[in-house]
PDB file of N, CA and C in Angstrom:
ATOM      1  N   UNK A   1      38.934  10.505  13.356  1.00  0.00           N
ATOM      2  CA  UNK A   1      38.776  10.023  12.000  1.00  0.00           C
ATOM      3  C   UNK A   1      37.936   8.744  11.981  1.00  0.00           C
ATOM      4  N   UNK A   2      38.118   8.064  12.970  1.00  0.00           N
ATOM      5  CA  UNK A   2      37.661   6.792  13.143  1.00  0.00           C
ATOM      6  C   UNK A   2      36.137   6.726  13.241  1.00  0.00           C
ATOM      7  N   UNK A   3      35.865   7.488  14.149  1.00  0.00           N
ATOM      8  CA  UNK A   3      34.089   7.945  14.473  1.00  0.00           C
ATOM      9  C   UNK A   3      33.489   8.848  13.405  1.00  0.00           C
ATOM     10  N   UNK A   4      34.255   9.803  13.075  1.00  0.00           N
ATOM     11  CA  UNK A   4      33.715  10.007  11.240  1.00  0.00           C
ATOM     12  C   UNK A   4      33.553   8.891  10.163  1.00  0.00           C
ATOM     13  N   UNK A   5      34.206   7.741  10.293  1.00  0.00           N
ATOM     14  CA  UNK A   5      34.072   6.735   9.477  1.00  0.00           C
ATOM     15  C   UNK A   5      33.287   6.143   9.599  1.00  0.00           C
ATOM     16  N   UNK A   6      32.713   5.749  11.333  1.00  0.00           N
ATOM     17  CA  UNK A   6      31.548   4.938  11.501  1.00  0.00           C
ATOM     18  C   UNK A   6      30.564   5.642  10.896  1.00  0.00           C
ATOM     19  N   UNK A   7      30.420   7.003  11.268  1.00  0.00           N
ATOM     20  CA  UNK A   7      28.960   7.863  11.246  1.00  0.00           C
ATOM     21  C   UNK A   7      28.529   7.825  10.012  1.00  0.00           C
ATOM     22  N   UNK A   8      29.390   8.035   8.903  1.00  0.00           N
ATOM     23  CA  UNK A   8      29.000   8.007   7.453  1.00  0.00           C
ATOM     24  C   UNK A   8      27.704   6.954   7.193  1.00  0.00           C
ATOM     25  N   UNK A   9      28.597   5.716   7.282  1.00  0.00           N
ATOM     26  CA  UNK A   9      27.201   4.695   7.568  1.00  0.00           C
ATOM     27  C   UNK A   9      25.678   5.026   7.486  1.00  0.00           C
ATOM     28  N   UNK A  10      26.064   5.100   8.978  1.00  0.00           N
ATOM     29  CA  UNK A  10      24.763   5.343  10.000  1.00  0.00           C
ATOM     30  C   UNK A  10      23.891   6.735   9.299  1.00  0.00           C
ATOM     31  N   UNK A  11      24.834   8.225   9.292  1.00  0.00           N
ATOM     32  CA  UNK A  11      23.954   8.933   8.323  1.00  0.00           C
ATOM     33  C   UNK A  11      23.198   8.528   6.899  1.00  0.00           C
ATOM     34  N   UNK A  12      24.310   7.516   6.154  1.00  0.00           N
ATOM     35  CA  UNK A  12      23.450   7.256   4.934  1.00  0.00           C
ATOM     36  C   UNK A  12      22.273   6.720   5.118  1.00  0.00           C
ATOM     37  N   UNK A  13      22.084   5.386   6.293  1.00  0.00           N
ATOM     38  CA  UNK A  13      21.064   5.048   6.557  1.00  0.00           C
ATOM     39  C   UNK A  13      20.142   5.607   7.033  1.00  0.00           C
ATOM     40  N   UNK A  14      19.979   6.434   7.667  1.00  0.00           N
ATOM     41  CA  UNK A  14      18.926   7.670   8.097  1.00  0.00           C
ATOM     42  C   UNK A  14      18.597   8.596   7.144  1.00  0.00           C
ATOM     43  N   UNK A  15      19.084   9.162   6.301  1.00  0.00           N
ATOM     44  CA  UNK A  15      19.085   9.717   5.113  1.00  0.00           C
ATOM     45  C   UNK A  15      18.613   9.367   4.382  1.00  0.00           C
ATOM     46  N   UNK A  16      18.865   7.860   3.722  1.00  0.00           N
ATOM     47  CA  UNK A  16      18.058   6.982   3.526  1.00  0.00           C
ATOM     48  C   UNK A  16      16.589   6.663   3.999  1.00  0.00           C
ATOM     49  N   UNK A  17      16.235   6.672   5.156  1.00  0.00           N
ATOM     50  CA  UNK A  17      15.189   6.137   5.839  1.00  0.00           C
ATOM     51  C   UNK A  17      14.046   7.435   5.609  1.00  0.00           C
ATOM     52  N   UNK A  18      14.765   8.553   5.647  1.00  0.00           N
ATOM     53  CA  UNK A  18      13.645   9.896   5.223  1.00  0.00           C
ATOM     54  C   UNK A  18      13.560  10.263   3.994  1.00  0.00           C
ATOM     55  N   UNK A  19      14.037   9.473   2.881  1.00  0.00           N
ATOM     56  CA  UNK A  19      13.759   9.514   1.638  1.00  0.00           C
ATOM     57  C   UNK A  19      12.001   9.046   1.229  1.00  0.00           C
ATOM     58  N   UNK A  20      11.793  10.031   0.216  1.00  0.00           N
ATOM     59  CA  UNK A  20      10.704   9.378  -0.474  1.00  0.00           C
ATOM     60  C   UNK A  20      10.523   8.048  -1.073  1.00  0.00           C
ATOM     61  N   UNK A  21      11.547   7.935  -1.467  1.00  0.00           N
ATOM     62  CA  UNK A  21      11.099   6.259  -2.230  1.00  0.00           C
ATOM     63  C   UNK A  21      10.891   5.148  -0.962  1.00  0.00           C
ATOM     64  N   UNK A  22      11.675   5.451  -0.199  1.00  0.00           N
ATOM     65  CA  UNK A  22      11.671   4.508   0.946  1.00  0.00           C
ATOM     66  C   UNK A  22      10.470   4.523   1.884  1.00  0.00           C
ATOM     67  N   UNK A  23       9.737   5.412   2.089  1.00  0.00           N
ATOM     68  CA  UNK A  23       8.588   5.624   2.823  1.00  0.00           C
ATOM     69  C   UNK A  23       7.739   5.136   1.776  1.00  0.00           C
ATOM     70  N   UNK A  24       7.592   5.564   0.423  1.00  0.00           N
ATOM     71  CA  UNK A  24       6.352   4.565  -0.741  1.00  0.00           C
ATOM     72  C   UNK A  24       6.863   3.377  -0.600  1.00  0.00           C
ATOM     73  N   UNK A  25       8.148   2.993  -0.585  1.00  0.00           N
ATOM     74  CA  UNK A  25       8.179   1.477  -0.508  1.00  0.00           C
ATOM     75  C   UNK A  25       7.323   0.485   0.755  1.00  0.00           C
ATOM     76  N   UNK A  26       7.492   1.647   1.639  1.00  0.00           N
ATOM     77  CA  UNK A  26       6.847   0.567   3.241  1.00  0.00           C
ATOM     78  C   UNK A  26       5.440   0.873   2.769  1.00  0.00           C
ATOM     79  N   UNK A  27       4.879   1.579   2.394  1.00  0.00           N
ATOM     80  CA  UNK A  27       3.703   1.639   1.985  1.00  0.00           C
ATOM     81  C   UNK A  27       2.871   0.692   0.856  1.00  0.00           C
ATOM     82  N   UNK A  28       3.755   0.252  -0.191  1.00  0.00           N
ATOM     83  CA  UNK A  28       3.868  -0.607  -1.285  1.00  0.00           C
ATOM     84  C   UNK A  28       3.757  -1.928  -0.336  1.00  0.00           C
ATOM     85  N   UNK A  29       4.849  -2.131   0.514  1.00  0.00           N
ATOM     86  CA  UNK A  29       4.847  -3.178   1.327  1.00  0.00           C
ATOM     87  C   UNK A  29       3.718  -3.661   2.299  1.00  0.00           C
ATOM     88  N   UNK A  30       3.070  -2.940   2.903  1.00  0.00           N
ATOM     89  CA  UNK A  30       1.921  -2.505   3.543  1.00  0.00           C
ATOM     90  C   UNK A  30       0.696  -3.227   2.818  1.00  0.00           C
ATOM     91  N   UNK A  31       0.709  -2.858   1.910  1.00  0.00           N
ATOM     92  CA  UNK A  31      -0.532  -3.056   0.699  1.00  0.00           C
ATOM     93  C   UNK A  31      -0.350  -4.463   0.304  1.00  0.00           C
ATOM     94  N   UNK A  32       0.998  -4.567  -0.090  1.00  0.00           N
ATOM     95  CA  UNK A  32       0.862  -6.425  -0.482  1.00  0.00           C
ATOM     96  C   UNK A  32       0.774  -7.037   0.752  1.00  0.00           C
ATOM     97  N   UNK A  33       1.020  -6.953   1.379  1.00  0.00           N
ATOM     98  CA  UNK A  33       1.118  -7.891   3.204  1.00  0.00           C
ATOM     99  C   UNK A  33      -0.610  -7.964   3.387  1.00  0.00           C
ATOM    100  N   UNK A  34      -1.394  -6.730   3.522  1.00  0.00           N
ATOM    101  CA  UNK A  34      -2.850  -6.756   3.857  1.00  0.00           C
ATOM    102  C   UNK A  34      -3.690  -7.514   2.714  1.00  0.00           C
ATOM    103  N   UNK A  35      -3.060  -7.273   1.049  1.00  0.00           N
ATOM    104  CA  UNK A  35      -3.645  -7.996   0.126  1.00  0.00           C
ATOM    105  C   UNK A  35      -3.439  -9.871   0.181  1.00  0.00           C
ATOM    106  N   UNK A  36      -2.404 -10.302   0.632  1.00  0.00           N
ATOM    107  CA  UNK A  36      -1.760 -11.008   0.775  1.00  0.00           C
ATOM    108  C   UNK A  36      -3.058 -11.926   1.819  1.00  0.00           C
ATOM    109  N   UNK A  37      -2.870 -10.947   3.123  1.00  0.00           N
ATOM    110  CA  UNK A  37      -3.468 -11.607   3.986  1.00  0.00           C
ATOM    111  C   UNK A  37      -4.863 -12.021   3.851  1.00  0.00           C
ATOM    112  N   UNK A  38      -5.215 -10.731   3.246  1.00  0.00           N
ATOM    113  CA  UNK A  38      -7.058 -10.606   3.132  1.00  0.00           C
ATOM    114  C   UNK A  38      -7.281 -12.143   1.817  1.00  0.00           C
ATOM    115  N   UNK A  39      -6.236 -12.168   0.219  1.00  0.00           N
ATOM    116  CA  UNK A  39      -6.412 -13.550   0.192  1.00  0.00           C
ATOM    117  C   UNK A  39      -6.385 -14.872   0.742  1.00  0.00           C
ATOM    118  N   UNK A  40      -5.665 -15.010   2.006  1.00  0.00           N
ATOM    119  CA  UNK A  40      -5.446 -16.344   2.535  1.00  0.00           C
ATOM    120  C   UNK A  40      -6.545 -16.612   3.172  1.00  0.00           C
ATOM    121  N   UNK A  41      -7.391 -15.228   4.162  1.00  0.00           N
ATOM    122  CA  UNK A  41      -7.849 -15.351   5.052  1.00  0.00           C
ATOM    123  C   UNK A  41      -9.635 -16.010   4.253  1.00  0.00           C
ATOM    124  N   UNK A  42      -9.703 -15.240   2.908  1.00  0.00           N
ATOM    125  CA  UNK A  42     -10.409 -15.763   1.941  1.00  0.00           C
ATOM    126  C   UNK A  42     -10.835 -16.897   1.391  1.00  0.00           C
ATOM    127  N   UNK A  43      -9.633 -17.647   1.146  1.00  0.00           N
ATOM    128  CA  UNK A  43      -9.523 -19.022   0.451  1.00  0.00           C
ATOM    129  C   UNK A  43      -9.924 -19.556   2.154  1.00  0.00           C
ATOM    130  N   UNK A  44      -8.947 -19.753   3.297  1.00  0.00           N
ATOM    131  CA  UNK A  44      -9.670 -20.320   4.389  1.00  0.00           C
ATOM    132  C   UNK A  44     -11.248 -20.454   4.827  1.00  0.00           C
ATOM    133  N   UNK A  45     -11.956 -18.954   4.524  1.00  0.00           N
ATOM    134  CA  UNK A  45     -12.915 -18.983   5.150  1.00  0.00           C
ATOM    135  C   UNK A  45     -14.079 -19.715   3.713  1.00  0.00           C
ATOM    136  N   UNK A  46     -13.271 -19.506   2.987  1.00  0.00           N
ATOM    137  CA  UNK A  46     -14.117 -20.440   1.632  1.00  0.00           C
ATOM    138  C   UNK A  46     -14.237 -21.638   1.568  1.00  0.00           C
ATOM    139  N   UNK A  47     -12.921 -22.318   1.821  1.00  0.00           N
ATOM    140  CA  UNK A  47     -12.893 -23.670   2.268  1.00  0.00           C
ATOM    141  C   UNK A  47     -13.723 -24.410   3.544  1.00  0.00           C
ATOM    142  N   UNK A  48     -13.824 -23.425   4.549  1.00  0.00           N
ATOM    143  CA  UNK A  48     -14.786 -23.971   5.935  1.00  0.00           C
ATOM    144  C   UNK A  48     -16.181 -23.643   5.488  1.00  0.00           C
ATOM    145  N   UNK A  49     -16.681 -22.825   4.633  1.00  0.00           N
ATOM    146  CA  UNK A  49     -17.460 -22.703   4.611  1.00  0.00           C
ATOM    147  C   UNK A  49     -18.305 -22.209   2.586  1.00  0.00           C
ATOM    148  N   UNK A  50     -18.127 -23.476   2.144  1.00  0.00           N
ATOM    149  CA  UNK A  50     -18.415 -23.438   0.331  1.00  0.00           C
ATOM    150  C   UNK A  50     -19.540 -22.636   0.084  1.00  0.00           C
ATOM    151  N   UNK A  51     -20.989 -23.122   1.085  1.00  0.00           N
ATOM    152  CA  UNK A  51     -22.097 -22.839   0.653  1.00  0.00           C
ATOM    153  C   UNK A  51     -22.213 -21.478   0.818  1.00  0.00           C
ATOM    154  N   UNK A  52     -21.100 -20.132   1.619  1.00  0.00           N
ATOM    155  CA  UNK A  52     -21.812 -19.093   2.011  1.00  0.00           C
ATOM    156  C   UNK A  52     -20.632 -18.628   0.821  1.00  0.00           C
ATOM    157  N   UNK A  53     -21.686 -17.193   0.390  1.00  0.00           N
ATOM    158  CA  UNK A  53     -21.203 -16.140  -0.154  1.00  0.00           C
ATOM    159  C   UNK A  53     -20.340 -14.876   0.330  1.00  0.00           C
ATOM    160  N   UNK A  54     -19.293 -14.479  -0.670  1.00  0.00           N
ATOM    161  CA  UNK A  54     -18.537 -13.159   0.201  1.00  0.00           C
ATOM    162  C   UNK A  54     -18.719 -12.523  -0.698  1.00  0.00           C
ATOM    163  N   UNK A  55     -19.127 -11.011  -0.466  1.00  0.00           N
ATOM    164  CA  UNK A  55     -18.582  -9.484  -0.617  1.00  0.00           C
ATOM    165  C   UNK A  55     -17.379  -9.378  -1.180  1.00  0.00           C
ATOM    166  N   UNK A  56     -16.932  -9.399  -2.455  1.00  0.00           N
ATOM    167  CA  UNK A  56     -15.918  -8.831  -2.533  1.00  0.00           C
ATOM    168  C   UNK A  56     -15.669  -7.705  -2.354  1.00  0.00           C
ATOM    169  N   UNK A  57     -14.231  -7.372  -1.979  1.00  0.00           N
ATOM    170  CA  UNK A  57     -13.842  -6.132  -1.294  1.00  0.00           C
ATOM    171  C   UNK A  57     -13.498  -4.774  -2.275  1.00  0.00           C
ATOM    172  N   UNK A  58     -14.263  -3.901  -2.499  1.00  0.00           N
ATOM    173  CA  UNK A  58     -14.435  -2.815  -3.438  1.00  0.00           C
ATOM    174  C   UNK A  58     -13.197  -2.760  -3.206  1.00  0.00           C
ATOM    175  N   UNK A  59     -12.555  -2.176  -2.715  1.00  0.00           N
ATOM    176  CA  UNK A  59     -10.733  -1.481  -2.879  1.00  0.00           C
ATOM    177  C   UNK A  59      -9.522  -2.512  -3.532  1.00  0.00           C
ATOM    178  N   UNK A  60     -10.147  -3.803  -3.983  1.00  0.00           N
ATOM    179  CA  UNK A  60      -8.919  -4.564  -4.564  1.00  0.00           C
ATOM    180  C   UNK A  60      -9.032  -4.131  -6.037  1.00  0.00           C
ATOM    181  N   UNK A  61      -7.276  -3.885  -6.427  1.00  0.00           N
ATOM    182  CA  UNK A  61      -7.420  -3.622  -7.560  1.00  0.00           C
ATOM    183  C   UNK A  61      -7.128  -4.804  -8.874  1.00  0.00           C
ATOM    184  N   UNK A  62      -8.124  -4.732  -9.636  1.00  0.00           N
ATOM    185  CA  UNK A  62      -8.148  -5.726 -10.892  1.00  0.00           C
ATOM    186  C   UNK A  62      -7.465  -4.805 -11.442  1.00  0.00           C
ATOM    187  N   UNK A  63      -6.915  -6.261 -12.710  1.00  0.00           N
ATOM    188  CA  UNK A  63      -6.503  -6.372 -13.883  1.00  0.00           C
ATOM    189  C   UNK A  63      -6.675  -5.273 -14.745  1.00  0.00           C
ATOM    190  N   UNK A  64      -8.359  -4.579 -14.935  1.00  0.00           N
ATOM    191  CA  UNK A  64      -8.990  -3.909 -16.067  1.00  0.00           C
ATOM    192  C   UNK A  64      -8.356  -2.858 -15.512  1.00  0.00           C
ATOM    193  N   UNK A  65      -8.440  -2.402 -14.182  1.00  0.00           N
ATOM    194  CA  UNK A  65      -7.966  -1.194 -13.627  1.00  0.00           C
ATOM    195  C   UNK A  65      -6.809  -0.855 -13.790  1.00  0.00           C
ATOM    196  N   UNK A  66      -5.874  -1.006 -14.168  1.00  0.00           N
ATOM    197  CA  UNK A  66      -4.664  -0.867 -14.755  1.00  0.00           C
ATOM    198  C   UNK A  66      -4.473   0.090 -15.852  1.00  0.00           C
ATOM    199  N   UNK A  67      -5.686   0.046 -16.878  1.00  0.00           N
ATOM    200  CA  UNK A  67      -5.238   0.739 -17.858  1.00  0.00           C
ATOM    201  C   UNK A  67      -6.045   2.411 -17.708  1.00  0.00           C
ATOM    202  N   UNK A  68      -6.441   2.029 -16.817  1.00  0.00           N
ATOM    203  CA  UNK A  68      -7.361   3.602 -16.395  1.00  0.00           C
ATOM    204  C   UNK A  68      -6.134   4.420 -15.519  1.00  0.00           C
ATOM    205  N   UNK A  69      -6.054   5.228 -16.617  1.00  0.00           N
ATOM    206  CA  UNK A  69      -4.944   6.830 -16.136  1.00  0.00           C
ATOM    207  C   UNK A  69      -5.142   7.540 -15.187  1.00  0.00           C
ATOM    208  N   UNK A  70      -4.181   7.666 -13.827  1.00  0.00           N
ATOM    209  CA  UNK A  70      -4.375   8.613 -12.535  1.00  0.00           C
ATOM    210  C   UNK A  70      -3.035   8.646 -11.957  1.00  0.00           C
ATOM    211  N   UNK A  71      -3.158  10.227 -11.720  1.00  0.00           N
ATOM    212  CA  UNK A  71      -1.921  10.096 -10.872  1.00  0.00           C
ATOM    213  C   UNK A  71      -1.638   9.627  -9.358  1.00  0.00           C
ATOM    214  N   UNK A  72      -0.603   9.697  -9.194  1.00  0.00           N
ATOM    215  CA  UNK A  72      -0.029   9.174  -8.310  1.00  0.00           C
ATOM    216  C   UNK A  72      -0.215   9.834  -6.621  1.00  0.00           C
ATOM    217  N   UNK A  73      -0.077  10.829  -6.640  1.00  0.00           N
ATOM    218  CA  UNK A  73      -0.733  11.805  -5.512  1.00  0.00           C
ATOM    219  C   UNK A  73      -2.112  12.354  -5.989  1.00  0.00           C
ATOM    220  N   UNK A  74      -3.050  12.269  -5.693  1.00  0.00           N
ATOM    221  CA  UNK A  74      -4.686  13.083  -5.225  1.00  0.00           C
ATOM    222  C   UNK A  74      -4.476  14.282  -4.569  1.00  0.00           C
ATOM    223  N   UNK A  75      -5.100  15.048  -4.712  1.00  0.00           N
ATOM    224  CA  UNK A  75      -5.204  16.039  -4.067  1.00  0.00           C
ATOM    225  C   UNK A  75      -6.710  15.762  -3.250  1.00  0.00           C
ATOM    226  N   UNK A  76      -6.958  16.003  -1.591  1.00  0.00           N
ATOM    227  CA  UNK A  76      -7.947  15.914  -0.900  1.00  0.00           C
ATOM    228  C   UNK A  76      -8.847  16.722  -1.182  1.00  0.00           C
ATOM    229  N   UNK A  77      -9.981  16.669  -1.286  1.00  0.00           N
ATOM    230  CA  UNK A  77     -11.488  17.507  -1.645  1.00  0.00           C
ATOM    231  C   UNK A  77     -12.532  17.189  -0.906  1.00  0.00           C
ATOM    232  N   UNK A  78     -12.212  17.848   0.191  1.00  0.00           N
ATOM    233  CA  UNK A  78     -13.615  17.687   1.264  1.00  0.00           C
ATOM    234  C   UNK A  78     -14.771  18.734   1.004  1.00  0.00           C
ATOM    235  N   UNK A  79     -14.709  19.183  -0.182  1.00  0.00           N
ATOM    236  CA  UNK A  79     -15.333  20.382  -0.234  1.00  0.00           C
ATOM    237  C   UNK A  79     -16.958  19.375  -0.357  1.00  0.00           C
ATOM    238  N   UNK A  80     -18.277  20.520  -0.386  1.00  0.00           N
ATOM    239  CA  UNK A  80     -19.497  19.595  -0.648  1.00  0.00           C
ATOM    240  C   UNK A  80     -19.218  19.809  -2.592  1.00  0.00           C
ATOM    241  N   UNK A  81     -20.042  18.799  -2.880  1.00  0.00           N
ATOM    242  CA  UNK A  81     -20.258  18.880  -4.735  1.00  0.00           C
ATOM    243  C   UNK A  81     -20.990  19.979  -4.351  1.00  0.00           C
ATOM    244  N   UNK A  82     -20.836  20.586  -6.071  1.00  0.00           N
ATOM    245  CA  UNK A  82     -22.006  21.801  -6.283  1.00  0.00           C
ATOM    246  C   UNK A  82     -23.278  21.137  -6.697  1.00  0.00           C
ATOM    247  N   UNK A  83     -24.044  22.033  -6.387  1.00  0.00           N
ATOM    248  CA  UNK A  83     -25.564  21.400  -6.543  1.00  0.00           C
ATOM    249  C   UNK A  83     -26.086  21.839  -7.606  1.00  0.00           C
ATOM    250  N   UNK A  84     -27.080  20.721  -8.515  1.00  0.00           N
ATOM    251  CA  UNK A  84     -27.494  20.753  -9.729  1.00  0.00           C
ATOM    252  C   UNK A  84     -28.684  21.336 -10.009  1.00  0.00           C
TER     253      UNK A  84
END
């Protein structure tokens, strides 16, 4: 009875751990940590250096982008475009 009591636990947490929300969450997490970083590393290299220009990085998402509608999963399309 006793080792059935521990296991409960331990299954919820694994159960847990192969859930969907929990895998988008490390992924969510993922994204702010690299956004996070890529600003610090930004403001630093701005500060050592005022006079040079940066590239901003096409994949950060603005403000405006927000109100533009897409779902949440893509479907992959490696196909070629059709030709005009």
């Amino acid at each position: 009875m006793e080792s059935t009591r521990a296991e409960l636990p331990r299954r919820a947490v694994d159960d847990y751990k192969e859930s969907a929300g929990f895998k988008e969450g490390l992924k969510r997490m993922g994204r702010v940590t690299y956004e996070y970083s890529y600003r610090v590393t930004l403001a630093r290299f701005r500060s050592s250096h005022p006079d040079s220009e940066v590239e901003e990085d096409p994949f950060t998402i603005r403000p405006e982008d927000d109100s533009v509608p897409m779902e949440r999963q893509q479907a992959f399309d490696d196909l070629d475009p059709p030709k005009s």
